[in-house]
Protein backbone atom coordinates (compact mmCIF):
# COMPACT_ATOMS: atom_id res chain seq x y z
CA UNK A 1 -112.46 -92.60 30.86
CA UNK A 2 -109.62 -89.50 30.76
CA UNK A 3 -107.78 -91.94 33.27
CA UNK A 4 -107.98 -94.64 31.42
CA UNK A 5 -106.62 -92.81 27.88
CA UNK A 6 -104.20 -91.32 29.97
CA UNK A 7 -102.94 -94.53 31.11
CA UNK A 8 -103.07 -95.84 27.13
CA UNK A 9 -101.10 -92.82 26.01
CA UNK A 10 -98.50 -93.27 28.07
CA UNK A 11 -95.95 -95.23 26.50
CA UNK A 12 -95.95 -93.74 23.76
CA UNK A 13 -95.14 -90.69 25.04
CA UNK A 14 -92.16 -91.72 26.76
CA UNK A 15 -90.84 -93.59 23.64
CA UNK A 16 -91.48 -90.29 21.71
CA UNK A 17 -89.30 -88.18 24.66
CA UNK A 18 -86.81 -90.89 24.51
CA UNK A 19 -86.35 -90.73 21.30
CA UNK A 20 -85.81 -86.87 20.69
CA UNK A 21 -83.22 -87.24 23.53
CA UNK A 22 -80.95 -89.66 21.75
CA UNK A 23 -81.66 -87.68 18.39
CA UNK A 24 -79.97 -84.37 20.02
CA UNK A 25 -77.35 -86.99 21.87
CA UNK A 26 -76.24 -88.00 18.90
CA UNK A 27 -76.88 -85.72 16.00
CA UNK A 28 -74.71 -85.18 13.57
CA UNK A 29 -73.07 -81.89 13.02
CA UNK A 30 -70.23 -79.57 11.74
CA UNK A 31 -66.69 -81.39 12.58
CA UNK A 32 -64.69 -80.29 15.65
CA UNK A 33 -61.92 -78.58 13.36
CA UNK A 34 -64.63 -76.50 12.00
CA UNK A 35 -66.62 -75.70 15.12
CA UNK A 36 -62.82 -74.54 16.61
CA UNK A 37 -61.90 -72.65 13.66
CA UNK A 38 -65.50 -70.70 14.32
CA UNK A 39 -64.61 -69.77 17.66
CA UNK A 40 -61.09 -68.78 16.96
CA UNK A 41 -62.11 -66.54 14.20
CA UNK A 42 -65.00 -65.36 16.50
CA UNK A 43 -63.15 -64.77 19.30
CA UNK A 44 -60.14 -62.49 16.32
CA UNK A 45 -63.17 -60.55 15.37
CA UNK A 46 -64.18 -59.87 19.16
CA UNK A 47 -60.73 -58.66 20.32
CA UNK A 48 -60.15 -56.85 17.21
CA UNK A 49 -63.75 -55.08 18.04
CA UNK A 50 -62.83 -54.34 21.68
CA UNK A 51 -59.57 -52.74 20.75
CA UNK A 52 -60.60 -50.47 17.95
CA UNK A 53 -63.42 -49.11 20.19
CA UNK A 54 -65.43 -49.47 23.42
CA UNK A 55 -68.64 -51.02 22.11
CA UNK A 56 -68.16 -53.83 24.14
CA UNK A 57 -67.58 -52.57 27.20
CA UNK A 58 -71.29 -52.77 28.24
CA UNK A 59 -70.78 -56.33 27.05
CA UNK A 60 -68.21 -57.10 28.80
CA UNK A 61 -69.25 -55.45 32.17
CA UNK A 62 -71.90 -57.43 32.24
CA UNK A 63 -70.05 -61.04 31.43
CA UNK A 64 -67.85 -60.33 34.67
CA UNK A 65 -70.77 -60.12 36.68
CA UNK A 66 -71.95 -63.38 35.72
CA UNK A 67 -68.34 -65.23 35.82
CA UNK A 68 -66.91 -63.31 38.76
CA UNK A 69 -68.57 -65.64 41.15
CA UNK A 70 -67.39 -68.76 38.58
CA UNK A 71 -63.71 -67.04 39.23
CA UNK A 72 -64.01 -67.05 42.79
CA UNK A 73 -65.67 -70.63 43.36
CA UNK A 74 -62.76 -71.75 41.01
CA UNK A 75 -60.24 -70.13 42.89
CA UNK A 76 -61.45 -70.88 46.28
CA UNK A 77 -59.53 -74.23 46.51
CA UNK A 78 -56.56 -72.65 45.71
CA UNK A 79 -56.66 -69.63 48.11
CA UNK A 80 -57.74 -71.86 50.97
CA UNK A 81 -54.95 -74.36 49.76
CA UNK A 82 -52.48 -71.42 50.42
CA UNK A 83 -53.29 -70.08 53.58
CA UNK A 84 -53.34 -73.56 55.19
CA UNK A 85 -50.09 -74.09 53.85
CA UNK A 86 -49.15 -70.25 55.09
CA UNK A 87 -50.61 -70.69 58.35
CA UNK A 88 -48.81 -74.35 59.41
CA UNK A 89 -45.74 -72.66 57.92
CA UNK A 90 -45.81 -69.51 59.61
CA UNK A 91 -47.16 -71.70 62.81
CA UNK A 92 -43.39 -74.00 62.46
CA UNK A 93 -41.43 -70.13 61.92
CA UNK A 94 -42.72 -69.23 64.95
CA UNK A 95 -42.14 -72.39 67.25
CA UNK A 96 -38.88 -71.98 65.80
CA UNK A 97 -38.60 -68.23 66.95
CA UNK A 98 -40.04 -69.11 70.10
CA UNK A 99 -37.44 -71.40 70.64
CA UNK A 100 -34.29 -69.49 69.36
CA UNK A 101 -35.74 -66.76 71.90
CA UNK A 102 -35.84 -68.85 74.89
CA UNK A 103 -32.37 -69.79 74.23
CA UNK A 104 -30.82 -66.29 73.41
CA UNK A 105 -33.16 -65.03 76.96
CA UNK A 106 -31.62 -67.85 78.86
CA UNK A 107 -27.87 -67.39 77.89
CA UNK A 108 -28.82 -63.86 78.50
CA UNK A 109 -29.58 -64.39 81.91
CA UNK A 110 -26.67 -66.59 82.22
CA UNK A 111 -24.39 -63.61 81.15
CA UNK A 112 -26.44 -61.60 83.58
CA UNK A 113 -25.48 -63.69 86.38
CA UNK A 114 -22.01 -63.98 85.59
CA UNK A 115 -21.23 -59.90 85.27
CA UNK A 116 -23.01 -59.72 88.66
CA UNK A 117 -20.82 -62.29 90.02
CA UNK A 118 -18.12 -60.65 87.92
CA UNK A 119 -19.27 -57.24 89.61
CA UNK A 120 -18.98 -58.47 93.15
CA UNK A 121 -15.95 -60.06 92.31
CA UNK A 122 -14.59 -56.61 91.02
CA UNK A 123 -15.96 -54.96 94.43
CA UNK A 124 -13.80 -57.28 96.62
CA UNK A 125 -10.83 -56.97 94.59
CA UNK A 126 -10.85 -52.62 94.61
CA UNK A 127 -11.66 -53.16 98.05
CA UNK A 128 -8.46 -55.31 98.83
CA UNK A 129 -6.25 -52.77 96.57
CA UNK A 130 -7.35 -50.00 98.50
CA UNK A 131 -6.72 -52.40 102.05
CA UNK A 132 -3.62 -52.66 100.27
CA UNK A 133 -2.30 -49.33 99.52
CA UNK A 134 -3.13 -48.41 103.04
CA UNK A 135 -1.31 -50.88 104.86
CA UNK A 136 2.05 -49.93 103.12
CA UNK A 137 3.53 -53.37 102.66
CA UNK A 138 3.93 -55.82 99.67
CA UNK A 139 1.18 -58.14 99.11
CA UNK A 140 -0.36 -60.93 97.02
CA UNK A 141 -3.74 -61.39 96.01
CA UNK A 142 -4.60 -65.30 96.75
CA UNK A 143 -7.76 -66.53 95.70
CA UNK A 144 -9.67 -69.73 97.81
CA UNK A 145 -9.74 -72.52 95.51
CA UNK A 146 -11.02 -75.40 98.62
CA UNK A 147 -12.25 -75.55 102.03
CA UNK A 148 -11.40 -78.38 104.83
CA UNK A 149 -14.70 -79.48 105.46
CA UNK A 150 -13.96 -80.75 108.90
CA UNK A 151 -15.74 -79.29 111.95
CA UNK A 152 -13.16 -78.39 113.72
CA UNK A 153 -10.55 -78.14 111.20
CA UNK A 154 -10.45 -74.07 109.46
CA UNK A 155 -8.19 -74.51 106.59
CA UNK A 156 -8.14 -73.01 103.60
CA UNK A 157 -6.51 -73.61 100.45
CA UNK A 158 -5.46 -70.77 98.11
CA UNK A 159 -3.47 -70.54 94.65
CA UNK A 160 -0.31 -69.23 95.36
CA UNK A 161 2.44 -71.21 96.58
CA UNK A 162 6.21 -70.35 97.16
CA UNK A 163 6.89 -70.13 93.76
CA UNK A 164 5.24 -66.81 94.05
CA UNK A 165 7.10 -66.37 97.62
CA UNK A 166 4.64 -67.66 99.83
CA UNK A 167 5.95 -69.32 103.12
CA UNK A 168 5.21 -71.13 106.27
CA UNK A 169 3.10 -68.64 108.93
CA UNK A 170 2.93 -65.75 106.57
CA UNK A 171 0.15 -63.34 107.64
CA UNK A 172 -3.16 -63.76 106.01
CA UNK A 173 -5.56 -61.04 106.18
CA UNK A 174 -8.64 -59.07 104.10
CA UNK A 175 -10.06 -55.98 103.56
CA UNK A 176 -11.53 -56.04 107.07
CA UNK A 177 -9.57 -57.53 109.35
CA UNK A 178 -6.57 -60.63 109.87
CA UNK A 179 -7.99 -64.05 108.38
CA UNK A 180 -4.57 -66.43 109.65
CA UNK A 181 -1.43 -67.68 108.50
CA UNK A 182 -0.47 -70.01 106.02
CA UNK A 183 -0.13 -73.19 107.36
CA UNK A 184 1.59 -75.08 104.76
CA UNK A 185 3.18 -73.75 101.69
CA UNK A 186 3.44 -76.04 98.61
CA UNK A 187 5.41 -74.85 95.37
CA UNK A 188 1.49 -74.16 93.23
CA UNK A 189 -0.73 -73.84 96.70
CA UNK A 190 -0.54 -72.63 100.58
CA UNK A 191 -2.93 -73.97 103.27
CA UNK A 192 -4.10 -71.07 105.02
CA UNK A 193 -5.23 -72.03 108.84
CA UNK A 194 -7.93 -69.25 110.06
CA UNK A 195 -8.01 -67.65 113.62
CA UNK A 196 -10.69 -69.59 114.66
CA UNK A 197 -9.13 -73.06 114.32
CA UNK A 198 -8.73 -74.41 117.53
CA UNK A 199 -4.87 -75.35 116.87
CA UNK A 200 -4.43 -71.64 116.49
CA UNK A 201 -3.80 -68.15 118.81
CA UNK A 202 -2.51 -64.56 118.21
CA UNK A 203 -1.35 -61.99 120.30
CA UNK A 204 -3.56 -59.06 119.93
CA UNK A 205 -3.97 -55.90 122.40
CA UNK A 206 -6.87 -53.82 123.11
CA UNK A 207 -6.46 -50.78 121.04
CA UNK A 208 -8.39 -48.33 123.76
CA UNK A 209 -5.75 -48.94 125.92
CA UNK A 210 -2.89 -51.15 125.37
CA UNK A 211 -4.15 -53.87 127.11
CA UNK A 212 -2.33 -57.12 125.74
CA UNK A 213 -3.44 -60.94 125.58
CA UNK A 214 -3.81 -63.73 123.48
CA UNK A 215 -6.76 -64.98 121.20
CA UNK A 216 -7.29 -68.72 120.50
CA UNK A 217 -9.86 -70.14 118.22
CA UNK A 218 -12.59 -71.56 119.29
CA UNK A 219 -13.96 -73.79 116.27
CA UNK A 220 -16.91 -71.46 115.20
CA UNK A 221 -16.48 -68.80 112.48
CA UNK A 222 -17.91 -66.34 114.58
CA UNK A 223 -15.83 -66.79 118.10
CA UNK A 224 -12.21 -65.84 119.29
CA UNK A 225 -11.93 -66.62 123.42
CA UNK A 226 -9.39 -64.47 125.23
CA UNK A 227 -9.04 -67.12 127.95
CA UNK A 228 -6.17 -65.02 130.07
CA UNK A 229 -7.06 -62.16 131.27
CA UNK A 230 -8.27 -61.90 134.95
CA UNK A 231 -11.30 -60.72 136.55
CA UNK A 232 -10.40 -57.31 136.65
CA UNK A 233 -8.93 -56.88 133.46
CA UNK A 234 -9.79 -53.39 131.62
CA UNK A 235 -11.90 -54.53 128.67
CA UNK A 236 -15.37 -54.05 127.67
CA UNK A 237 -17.53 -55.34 124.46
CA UNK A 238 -16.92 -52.90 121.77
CA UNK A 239 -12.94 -52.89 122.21
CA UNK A 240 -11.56 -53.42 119.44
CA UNK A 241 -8.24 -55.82 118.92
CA UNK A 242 -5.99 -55.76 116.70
CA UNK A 243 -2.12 -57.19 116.43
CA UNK A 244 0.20 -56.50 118.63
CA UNK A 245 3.25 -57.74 116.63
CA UNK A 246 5.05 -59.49 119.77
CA UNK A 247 4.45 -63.29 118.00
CA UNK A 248 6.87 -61.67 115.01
CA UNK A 249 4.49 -63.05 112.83
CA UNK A 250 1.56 -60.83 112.65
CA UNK A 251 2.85 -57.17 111.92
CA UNK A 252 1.58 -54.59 114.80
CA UNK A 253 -2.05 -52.61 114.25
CA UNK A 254 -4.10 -55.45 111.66
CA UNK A 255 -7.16 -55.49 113.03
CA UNK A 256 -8.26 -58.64 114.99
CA UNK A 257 -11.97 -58.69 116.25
CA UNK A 258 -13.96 -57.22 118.30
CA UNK A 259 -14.98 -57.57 122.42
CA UNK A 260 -18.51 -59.24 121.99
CA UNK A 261 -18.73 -60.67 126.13
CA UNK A 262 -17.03 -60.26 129.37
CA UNK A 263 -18.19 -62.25 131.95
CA UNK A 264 -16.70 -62.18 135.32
CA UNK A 265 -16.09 -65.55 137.12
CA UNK A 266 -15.69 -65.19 140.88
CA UNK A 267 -15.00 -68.63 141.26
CA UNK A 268 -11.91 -68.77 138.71
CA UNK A 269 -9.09 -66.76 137.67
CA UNK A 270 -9.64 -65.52 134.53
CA UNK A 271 -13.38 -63.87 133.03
CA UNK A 272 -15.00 -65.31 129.86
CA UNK A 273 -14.24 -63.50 127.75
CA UNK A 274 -15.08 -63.68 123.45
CA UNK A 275 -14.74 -61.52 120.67
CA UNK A 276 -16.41 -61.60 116.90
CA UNK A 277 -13.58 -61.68 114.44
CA UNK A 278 -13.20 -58.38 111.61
CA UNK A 279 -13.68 -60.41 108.91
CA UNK A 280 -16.45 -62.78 107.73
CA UNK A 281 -14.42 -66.04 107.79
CA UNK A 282 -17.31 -68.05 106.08
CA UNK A 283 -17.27 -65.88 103.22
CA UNK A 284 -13.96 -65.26 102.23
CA UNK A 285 -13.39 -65.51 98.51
CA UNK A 286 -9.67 -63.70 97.81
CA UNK A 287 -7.32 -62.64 100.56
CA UNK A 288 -4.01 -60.92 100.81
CA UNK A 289 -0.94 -62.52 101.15
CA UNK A 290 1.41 -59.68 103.18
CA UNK A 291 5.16 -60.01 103.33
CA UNK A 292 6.82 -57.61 106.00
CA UNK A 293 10.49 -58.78 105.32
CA UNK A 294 13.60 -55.81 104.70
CA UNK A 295 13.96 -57.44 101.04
CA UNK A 296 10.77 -57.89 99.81
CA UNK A 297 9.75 -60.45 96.55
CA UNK A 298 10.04 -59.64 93.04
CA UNK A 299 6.50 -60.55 91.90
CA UNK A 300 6.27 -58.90 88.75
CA UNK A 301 8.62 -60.90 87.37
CA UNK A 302 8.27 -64.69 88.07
CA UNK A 303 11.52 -65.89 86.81
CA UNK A 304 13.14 -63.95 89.79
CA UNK A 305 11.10 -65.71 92.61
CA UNK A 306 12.79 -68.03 94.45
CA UNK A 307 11.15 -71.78 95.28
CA UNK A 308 10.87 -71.16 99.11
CA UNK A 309 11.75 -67.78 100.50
CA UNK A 310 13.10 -68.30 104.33
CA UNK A 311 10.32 -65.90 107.15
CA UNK A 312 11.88 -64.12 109.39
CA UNK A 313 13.03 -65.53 113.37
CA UNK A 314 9.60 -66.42 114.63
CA UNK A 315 9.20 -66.46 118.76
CA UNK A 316 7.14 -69.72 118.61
CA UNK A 317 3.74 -69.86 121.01
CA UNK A 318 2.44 -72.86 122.54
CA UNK A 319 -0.64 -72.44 120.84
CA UNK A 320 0.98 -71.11 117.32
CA UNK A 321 2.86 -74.77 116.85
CA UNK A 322 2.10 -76.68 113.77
CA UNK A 323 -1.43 -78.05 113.34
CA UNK A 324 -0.72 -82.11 114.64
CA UNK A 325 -1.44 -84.69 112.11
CA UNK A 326 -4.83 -86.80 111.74
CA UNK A 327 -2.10 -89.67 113.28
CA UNK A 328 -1.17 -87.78 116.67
C-alpha cells in the first residue's frame, strides 16, 4: 500500500520541484543598475573600512585562503604557457650558441694549424739566416713553389728568377747541406735540378783526408754513388763530403753527404761506393740561393738588378751538361 501511494504521489512532486526551479530561474528582482550600484557602494564602504583601520584583516586573511588556490588554478595556464614558450626559446638560443661555438672552435683550430705551420716555417727560415751568416757570402732566400713529378726527373721550381739575379748553375744549398744548381733561370722562376738527378754530378772530397772524386745522382732522394774511386781508395762510411770547388761552380767546404757503403769489387775497378746526402731532399720547403761572384747583386733594391746576370767561367763536366730534352 506505501508503494503504491508512493508511486501516486509522484508526479506531483516533481511538478511541484519543477516548478520552484523555474520560479527562482526567473524571478523578478532589483534591476542590474541597482544591484551594481550596491556593490560599488559596498565595495567604497569596505576599502574605506580597511584603510582607516585593521578590522578586516582577519577578514581578509581568511578570503586569501579560500581564493589563493582560485588564483593559482587561474594562473596555471598562463605560467605553463610561459615556460613552454621559455623553454623552446631558450632550446633555439642554445642550438644557436651551439652552433656559433662550433664555428668560432673550428676557425680556432684552423688558426692553430696555421701558426704551427707558421712556426715551423719561422724555424727553417732562422735556421737558413744563421746557415747564412756563417757561410759569409750573399744569398737569396727561394721558396719551392712545384715539384717535377717524374721518377727520375729531381727538379724543382722556386720563385726567384734573374730578375732578382738568379742564373744558370748557381749553387743551391740549405741549412744542412748542398741541394743543386739551378737548372734553368726564367725572368719570375729558376728550375733548380737536385744532386740526386741522374743528369747531375759534383766534385766533392773527403774532408778526413783530402781524398777527391765525383758524386752522380742516382734517382733516389736518399743516394749519391761515387762510381770512381778504386778498390783501395781511403774512404770509410761516416766520411763526410763536402765541395771541393774544382767544377767552379760549387764554392769549396758546402757540405755534400755522407759515406753510407763501401763495397770492394775484386772483379772490377772501382768499389761501390754510396753516400746519404746532408740535406733531406724530399722535404725541402725554402733554400738559399748563394752568389760567390767579386761584384755581388744589389738585392735590396730591385730597380738595380739586372735581367740576367752573366756566372762566372764554368770548367764544364761530362756529367754537369744541361739536362737533355724529353725529345733527345
Amino acid at each position: 500500500m506505501q508503494w503504491d501511494g508512493w508511486v501516486f504521489a509522484r508526479p506531483f512532486l516533481f511538478e511541484y520541484v519543477s516548478r520552484s526551479i523555474i520560479k527562482l530561474l526567473f524571478a523578478t528582482g532589483p534591476s542590474l543598475n541597482t544591484r551594481l550600484l550596491v556593490a560599488v557602494l559596498l565595495s567604497v564602504i569596505l576599502l574605506a573600512v580597511d584603510h582607516q583601520s585593521s578590522r578586516l584583516g582577519g577578514l581578509r586573511a581568511s578570503l586569501s585562503v579560500v581564493v589563493y588556490p582560485i588564483e593559482l588554478l587561474v594562473s596555471l595556464p598562463v605560467q605553463v604557457t610561459e615556460q613552454t614558450l621559455n623553454y623552446f626559446v631558450s632550446y633555439h638560443v642554445l642550438q644557436n650558441e651551439n652552433v656559433q661555438l662550433r664555428q668560432q672552435m673550428l676557425r680556432h683550430k684552423t688558426e692553430l694549424l696555421k701558426l704551427g705551420t707558421l712556426e715551423k716555417e719561422n724555424i727553417r727560415l732562422r735556421t737558413l739566416l744563421e746557415k747564412s751568416f756563417k757561410i759569409g757570402e750573399q744569398v737569396l732566400v727561394a721558396e719551392l713553389i712545384s715539384v717535377k713529378q717524374a721518377p727520375y726527373d729531381h727538379v724543382v721550381v722556386v720563385d726567384k728568377g734573374t730578375h732578382f739575379g738568379v742564373y744558370a748553375k748557381q749553387p743551391v744549398l740549405d741549412a744542412r747541406g748542398i741541394i743543386g744548381q739551378v737548372f734553368r733561370a726564367l725572368p719570375l722562376s729558376a728550375e733548380i735540378m737536385l744532386i740526386t738527378d741522374p743528369n747531375h754530378a759534383i766534385s766533392v772530397e773527403v774532408s778526413r783526408n783530402g781524398l777527391r772524386t765525383i758524386a752522380v745522382g742516382s734517382g733516389q732522394y736518399n743516394r749519391l754513388n761515387l762510381p770512381y774511386l778504386p778498390n783501395n781508395a781511403d774512404i770509410l762510411p761516416g766520411d763526410t763530403l763536402v765541395t771541393s770547388g774544382l767544377d767552379s761552380t760549387f764554392p769549396q767546404g758546402y757540405p755534400v753527404a755522407l759515406v753510407d757503403q763501401f763495397v770492394k769489387q775484386p772483379n772490377k775497378s772501382f768499389a761501390d761506393i754510396s753516400a746519404t746526402p746532408m740535406a733531406h731532399l724530399d722535404r725541402i720547403r725554402e733554400v738559399l740561393l748563394v752568389w760567390s761572384h767579386s761584384n755581388p747583386i744589389l738585392l735590396n733594391d730591385p730597380a738595380k738588378i739586372p735581367l740576367q746576370t752573366t756566372p762566372p767561367p764554368v770548367v764544364t763536366l761530362p756529367s754537369l751538361s744541361e739536362k737533355p730534352s724529353a725529345s733527345e
